[in-house]
PDB file of N, CA and C in Angstrom:
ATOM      1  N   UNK A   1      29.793  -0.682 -15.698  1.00  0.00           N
ATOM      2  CA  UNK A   1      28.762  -1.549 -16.248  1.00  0.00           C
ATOM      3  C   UNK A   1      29.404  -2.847 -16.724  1.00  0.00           C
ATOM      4  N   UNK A   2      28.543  -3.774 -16.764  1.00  0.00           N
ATOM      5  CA  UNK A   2      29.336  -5.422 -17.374  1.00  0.00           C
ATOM      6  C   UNK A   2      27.970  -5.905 -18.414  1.00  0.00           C
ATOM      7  N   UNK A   3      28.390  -7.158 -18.415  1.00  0.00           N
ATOM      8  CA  UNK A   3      27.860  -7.680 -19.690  1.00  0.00           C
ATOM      9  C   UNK A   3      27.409  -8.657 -19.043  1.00  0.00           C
ATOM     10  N   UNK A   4      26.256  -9.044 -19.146  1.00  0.00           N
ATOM     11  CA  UNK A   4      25.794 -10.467 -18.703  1.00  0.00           C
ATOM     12  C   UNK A   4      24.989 -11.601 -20.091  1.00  0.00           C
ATOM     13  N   UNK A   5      25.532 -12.667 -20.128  1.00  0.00           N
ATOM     14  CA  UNK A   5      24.514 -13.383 -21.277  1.00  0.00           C
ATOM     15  C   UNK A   5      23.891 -14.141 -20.324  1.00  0.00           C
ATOM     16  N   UNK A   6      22.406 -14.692 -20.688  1.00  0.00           N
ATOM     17  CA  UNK A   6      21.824 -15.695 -20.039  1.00  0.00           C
ATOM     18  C   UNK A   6      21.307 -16.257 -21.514  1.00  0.00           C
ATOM     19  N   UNK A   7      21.095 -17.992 -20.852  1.00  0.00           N
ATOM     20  CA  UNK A   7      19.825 -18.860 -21.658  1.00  0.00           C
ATOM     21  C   UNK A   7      19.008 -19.352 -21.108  1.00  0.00           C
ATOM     22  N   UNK A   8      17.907 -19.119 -22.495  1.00  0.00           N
ATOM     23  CA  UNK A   8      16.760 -19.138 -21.215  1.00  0.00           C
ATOM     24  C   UNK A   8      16.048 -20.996 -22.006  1.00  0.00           C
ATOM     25  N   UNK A   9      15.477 -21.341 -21.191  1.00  0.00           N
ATOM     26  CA  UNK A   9      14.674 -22.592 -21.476  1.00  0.00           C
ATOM     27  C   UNK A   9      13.268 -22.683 -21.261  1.00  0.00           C
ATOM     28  N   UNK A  10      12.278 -23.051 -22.092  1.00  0.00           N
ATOM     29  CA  UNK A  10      11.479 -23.599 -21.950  1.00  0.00           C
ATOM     30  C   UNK A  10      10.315 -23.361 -23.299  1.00  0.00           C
ATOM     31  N   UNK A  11       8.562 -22.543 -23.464  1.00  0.00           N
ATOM     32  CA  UNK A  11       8.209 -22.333 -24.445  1.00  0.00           C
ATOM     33  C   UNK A  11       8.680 -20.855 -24.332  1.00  0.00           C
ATOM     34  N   UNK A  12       9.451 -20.682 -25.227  1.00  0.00           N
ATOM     35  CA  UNK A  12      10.291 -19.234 -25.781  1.00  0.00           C
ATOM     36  C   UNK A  12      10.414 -18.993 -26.956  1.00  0.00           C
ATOM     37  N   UNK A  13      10.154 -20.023 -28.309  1.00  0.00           N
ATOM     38  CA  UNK A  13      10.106 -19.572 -29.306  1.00  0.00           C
ATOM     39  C   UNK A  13       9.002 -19.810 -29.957  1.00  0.00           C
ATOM     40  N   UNK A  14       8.366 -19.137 -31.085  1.00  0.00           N
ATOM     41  CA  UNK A  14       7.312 -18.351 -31.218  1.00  0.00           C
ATOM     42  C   UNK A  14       6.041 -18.311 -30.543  1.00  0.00           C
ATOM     43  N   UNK A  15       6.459 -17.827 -29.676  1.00  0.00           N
ATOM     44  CA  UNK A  15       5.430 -17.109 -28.751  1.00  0.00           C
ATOM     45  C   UNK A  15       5.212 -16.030 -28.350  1.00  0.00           C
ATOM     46  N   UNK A  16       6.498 -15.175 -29.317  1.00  0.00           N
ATOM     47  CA  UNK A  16       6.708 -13.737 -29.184  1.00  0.00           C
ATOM     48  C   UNK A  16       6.996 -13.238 -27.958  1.00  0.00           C
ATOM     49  N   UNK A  17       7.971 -14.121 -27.394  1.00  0.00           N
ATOM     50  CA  UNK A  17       8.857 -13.755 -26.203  1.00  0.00           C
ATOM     51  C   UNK A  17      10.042 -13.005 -26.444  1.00  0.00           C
ATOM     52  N   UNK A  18      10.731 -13.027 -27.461  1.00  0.00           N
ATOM     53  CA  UNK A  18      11.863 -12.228 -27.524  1.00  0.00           C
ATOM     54  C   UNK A  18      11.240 -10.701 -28.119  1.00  0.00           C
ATOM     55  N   UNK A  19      10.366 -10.141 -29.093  1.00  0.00           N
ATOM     56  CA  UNK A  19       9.772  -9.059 -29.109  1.00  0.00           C
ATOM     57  C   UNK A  19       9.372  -8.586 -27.570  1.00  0.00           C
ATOM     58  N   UNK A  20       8.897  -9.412 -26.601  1.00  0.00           N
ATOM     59  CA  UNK A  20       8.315  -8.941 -25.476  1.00  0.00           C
ATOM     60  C   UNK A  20       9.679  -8.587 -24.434  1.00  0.00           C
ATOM     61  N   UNK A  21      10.707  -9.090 -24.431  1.00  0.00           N
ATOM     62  CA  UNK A  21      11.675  -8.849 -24.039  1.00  0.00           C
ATOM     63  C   UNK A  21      12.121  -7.591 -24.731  1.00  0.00           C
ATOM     64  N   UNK A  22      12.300  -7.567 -25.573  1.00  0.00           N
ATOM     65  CA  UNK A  22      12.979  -6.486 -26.311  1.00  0.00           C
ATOM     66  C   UNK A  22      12.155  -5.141 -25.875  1.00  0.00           C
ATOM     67  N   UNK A  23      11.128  -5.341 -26.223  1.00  0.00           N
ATOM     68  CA  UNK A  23      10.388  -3.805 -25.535  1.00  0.00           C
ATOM     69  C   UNK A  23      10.581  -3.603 -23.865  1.00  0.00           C
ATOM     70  N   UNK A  24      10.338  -4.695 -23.688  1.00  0.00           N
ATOM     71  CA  UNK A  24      10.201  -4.775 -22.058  1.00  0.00           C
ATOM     72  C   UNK A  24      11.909  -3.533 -21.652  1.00  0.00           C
ATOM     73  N   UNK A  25      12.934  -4.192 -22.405  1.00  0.00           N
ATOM     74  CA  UNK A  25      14.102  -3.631 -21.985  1.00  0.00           C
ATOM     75  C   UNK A  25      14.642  -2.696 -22.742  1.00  0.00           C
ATOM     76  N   UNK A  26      13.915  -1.903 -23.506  1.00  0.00           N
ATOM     77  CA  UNK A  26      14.559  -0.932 -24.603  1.00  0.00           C
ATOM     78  C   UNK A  26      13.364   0.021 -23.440  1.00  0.00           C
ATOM     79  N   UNK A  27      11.714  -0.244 -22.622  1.00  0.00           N
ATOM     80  CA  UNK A  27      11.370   0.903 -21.506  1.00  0.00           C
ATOM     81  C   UNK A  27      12.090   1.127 -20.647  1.00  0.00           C
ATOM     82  N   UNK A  28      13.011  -0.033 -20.423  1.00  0.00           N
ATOM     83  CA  UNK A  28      14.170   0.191 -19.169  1.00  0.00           C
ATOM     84  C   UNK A  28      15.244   0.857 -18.999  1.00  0.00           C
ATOM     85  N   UNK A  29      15.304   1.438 -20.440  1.00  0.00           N
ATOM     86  CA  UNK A  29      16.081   1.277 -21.063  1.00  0.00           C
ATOM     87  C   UNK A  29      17.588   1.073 -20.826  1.00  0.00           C
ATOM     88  N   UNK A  30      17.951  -0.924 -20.976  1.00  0.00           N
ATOM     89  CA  UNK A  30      18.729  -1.265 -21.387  1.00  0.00           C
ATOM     90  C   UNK A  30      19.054  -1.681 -22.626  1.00  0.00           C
ATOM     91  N   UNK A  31      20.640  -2.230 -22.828  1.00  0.00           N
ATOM     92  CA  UNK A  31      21.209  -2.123 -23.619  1.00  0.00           C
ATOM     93  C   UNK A  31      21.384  -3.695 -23.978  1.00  0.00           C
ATOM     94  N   UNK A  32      20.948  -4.284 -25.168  1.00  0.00           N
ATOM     95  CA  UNK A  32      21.693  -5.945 -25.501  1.00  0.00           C
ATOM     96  C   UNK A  32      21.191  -6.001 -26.343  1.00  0.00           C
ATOM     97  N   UNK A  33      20.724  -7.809 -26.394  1.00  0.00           N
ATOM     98  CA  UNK A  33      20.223  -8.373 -27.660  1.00  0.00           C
ATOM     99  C   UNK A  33      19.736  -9.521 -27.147  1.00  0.00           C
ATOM    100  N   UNK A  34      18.653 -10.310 -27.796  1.00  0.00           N
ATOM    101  CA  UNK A  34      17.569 -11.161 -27.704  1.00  0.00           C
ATOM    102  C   UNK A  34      17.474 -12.144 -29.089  1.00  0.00           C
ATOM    103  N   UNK A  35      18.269 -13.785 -28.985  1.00  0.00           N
ATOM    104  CA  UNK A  35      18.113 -14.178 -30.466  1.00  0.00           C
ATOM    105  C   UNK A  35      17.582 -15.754 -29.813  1.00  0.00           C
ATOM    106  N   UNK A  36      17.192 -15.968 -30.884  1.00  0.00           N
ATOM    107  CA  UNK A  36      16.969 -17.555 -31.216  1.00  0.00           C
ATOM    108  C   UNK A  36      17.477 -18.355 -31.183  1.00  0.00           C
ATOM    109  N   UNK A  37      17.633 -19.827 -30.744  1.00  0.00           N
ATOM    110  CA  UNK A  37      19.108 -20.425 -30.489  1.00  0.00           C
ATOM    111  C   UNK A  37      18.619 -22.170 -31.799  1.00  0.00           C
ATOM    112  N   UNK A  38      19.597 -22.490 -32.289  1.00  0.00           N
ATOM    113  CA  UNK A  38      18.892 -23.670 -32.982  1.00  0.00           C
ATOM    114  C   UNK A  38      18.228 -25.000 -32.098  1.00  0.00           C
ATOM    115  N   UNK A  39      18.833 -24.889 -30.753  1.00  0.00           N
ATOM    116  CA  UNK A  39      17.903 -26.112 -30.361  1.00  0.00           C
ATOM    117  C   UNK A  39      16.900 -25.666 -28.676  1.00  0.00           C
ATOM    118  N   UNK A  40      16.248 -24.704 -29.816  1.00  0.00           N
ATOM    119  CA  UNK A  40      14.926 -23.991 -28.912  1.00  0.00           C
ATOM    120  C   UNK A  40      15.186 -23.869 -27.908  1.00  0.00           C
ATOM    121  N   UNK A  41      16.005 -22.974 -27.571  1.00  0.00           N
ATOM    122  CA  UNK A  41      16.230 -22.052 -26.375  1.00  0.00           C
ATOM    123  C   UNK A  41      16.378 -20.620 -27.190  1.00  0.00           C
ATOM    124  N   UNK A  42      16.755 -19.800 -26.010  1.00  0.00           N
ATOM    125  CA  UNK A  42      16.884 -18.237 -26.139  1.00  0.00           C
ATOM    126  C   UNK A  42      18.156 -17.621 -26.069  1.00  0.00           C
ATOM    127  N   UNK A  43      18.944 -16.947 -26.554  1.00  0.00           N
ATOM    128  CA  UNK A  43      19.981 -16.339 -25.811  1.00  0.00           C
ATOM    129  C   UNK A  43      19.575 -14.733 -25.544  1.00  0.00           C
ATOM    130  N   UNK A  44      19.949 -14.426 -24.811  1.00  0.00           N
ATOM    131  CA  UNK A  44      20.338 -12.776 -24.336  1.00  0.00           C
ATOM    132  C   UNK A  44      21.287 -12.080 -23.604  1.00  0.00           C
ATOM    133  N   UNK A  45      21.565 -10.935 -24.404  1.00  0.00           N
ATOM    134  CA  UNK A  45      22.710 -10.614 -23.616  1.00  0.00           C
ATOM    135  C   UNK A  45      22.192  -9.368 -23.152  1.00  0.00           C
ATOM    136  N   UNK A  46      22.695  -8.251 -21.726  1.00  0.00           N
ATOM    137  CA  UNK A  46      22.094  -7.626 -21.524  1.00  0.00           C
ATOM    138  C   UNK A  46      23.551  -6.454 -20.660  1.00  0.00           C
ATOM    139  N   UNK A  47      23.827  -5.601 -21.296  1.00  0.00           N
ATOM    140  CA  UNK A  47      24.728  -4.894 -20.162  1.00  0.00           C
ATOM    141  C   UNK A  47      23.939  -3.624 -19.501  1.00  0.00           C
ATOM    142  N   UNK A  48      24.780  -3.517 -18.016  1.00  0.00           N
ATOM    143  CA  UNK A  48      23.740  -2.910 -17.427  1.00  0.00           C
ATOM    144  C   UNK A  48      24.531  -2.972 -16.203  1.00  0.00           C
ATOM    145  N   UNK A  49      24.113  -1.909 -15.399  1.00  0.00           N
ATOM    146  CA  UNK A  49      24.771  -2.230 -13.341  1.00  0.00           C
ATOM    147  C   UNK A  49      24.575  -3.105 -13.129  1.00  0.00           C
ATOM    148  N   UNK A  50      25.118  -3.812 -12.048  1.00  0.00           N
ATOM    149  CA  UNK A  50      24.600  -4.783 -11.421  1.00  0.00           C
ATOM    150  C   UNK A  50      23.637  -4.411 -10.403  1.00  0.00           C
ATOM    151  N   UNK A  51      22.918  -3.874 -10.253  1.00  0.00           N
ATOM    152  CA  UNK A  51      21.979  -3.392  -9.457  1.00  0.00           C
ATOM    153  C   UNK A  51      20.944  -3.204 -10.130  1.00  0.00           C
ATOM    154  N   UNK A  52      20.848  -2.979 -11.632  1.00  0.00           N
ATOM    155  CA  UNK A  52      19.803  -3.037 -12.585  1.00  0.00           C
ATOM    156  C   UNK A  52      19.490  -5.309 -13.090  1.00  0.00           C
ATOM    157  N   UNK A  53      20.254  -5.938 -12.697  1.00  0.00           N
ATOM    158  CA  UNK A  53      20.678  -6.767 -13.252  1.00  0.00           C
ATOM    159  C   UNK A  53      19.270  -7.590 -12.651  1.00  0.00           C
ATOM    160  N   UNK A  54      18.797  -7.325 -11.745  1.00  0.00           N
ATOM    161  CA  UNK A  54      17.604  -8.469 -11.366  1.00  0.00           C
ATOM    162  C   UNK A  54      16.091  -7.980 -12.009  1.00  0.00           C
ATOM    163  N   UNK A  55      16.221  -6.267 -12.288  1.00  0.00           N
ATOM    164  CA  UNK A  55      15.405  -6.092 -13.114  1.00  0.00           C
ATOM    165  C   UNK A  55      15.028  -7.020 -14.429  1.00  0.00           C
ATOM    166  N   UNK A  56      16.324  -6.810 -15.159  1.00  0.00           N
ATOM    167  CA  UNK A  56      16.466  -7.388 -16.543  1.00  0.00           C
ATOM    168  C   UNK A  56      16.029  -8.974 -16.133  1.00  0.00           C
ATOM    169  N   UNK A  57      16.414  -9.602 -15.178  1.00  0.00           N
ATOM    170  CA  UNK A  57      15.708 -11.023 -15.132  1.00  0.00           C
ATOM    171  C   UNK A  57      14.568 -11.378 -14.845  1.00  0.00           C
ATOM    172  N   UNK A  58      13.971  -9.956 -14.222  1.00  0.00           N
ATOM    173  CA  UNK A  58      12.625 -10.153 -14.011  1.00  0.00           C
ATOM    174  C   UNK A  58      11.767 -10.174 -15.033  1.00  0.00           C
ATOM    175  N   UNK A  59      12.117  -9.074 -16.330  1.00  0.00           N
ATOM    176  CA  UNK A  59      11.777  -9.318 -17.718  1.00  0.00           C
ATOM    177  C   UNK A  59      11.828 -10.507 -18.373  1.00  0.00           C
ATOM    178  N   UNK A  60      13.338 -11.553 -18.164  1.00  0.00           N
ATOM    179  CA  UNK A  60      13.377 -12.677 -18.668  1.00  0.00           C
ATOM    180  C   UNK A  60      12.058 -13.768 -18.252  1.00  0.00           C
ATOM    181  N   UNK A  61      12.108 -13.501 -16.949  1.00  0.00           N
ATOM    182  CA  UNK A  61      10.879 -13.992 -16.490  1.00  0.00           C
ATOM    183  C   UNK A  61       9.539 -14.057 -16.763  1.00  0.00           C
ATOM    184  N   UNK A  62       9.035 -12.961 -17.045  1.00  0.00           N
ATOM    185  CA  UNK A  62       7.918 -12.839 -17.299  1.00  0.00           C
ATOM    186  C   UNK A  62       7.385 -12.836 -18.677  1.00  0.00           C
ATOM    187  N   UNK A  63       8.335 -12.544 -19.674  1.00  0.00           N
ATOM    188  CA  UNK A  63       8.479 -12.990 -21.281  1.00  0.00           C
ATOM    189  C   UNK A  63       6.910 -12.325 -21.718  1.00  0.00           C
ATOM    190  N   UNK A  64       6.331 -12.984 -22.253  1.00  0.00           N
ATOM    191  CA  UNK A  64       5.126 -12.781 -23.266  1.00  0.00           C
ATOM    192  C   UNK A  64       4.063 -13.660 -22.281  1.00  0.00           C
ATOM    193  N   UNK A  65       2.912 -13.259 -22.500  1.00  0.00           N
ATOM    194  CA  UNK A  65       1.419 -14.061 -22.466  1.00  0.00           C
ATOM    195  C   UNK A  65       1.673 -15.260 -22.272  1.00  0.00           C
ATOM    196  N   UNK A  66       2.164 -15.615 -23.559  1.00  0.00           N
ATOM    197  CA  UNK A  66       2.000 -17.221 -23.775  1.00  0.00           C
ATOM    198  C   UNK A  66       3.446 -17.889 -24.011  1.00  0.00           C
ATOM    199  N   UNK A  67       4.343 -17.355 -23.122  1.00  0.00           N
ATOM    200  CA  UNK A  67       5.598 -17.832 -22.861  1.00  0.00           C
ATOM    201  C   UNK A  67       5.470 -18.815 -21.491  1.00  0.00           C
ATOM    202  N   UNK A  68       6.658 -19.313 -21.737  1.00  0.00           N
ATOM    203  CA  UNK A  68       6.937 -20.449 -20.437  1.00  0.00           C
ATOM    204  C   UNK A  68       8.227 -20.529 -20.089  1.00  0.00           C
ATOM    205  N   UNK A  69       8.664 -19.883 -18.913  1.00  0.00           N
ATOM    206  CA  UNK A  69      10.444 -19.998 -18.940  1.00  0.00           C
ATOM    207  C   UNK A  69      10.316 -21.057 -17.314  1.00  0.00           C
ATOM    208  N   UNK A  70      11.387 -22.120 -18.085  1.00  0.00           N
ATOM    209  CA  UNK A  70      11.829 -23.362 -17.063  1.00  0.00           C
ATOM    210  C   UNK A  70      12.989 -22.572 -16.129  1.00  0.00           C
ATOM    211  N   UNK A  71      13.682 -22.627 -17.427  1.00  0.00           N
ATOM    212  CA  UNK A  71      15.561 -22.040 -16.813  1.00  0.00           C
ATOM    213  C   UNK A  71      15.905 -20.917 -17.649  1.00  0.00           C
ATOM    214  N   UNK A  72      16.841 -20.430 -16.789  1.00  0.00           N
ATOM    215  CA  UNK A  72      17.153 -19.655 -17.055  1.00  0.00           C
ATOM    216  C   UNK A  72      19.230 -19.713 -16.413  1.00  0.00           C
ATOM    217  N   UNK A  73      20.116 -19.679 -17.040  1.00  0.00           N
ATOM    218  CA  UNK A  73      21.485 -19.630 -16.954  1.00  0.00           C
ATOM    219  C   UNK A  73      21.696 -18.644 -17.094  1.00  0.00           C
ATOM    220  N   UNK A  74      23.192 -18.445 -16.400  1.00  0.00           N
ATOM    221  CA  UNK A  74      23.772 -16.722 -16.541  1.00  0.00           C
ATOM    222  C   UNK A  74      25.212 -16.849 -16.448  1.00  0.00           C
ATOM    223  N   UNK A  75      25.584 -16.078 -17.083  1.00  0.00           N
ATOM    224  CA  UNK A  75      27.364 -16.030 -17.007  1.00  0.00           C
ATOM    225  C   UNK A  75      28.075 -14.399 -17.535  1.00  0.00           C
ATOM    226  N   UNK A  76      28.939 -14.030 -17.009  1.00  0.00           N
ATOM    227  CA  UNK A  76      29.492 -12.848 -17.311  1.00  0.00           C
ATOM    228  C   UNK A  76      30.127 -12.610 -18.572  1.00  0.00           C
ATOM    229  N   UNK A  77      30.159 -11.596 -19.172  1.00  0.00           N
ATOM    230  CA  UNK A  77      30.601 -11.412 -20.185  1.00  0.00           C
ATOM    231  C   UNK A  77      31.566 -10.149 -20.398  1.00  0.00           C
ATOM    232  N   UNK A  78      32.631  -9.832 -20.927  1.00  0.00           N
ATOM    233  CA  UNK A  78      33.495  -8.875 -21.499  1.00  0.00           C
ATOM    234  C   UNK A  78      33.312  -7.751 -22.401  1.00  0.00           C
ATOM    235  N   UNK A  79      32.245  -8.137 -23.242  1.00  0.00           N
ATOM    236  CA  UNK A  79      31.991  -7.101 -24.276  1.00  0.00           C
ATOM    237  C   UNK A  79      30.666  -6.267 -23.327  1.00  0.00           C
ATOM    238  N   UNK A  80      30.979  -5.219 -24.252  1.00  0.00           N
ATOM    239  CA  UNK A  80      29.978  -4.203 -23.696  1.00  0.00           C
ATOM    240  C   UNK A  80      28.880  -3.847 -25.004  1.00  0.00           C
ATOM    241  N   UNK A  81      27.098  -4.060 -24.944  1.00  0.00           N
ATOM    242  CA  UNK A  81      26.626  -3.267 -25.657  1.00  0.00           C
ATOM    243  C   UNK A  81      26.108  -1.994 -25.145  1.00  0.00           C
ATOM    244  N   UNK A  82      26.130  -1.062 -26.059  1.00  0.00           N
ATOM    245  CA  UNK A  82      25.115   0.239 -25.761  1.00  0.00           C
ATOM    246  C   UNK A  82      24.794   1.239 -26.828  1.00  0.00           C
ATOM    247  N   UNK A  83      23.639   0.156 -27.574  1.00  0.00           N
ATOM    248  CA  UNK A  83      23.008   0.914 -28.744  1.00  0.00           C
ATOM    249  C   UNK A  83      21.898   0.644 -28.576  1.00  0.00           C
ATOM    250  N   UNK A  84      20.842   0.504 -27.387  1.00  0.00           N
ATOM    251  CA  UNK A  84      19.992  -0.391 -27.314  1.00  0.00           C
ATOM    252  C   UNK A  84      19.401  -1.555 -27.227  1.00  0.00           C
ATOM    253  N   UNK A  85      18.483  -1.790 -26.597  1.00  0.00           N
ATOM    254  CA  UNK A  85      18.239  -3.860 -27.302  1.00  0.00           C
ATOM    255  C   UNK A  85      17.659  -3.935 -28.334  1.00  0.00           C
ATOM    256  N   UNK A  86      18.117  -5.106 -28.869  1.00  0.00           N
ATOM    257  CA  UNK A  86      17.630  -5.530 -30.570  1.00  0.00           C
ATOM    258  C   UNK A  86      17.187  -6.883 -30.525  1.00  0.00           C
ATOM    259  N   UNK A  87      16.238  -7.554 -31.006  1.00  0.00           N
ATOM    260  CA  UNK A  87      15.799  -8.560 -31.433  1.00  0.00           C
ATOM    261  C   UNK A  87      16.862  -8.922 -32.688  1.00  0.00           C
ATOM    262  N   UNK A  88      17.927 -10.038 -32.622  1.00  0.00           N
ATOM    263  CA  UNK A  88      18.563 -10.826 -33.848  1.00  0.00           C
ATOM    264  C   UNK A  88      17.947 -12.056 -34.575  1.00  0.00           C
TER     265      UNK A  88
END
């Protein structure tokens, strides 16, 4: 398993996109975290196969109701979570 972080861009904060993420990927059940960034973006990190890995972006994607994702970035990461996903 690896670690992937992405950021995401666009309307993502309060619109209850990161709660919608968080459930979305705790049914999947994967493993990360979902926080707030200070200049209104998203971060998430998400470990998982890489074969689970387009799932988890499909979640990023689709966010909440009344979300809006522009972009979305991705880069690999070293650390491993697996206690669940958490909203920070």
């Amino acid at each position: 398993m690896k670690s992937y972080k992405f950021i995401i861009s666009g309307k993502v904060q309060g619109v209850s996109y990161r709660k919608s993420i968080a459930d979305n990927a705790n049914r999947a059940k994967l493993s990360g975290y979902i926080k707030n960034l200070p200049d209104g973006k998203v971060e998430a990190v998400v470990t998982c196969h890489e074969k689970r890995l387009n799932d988890f972006i499909t979640i990023l994607k689709s966010g909440s109701p009344t979300s809006k994702v522009s972009d979305i970035k991705q880069s690999s990461l070293g650390s491993l979570h697996n206690n669940g996903f958490e909203v920070r």
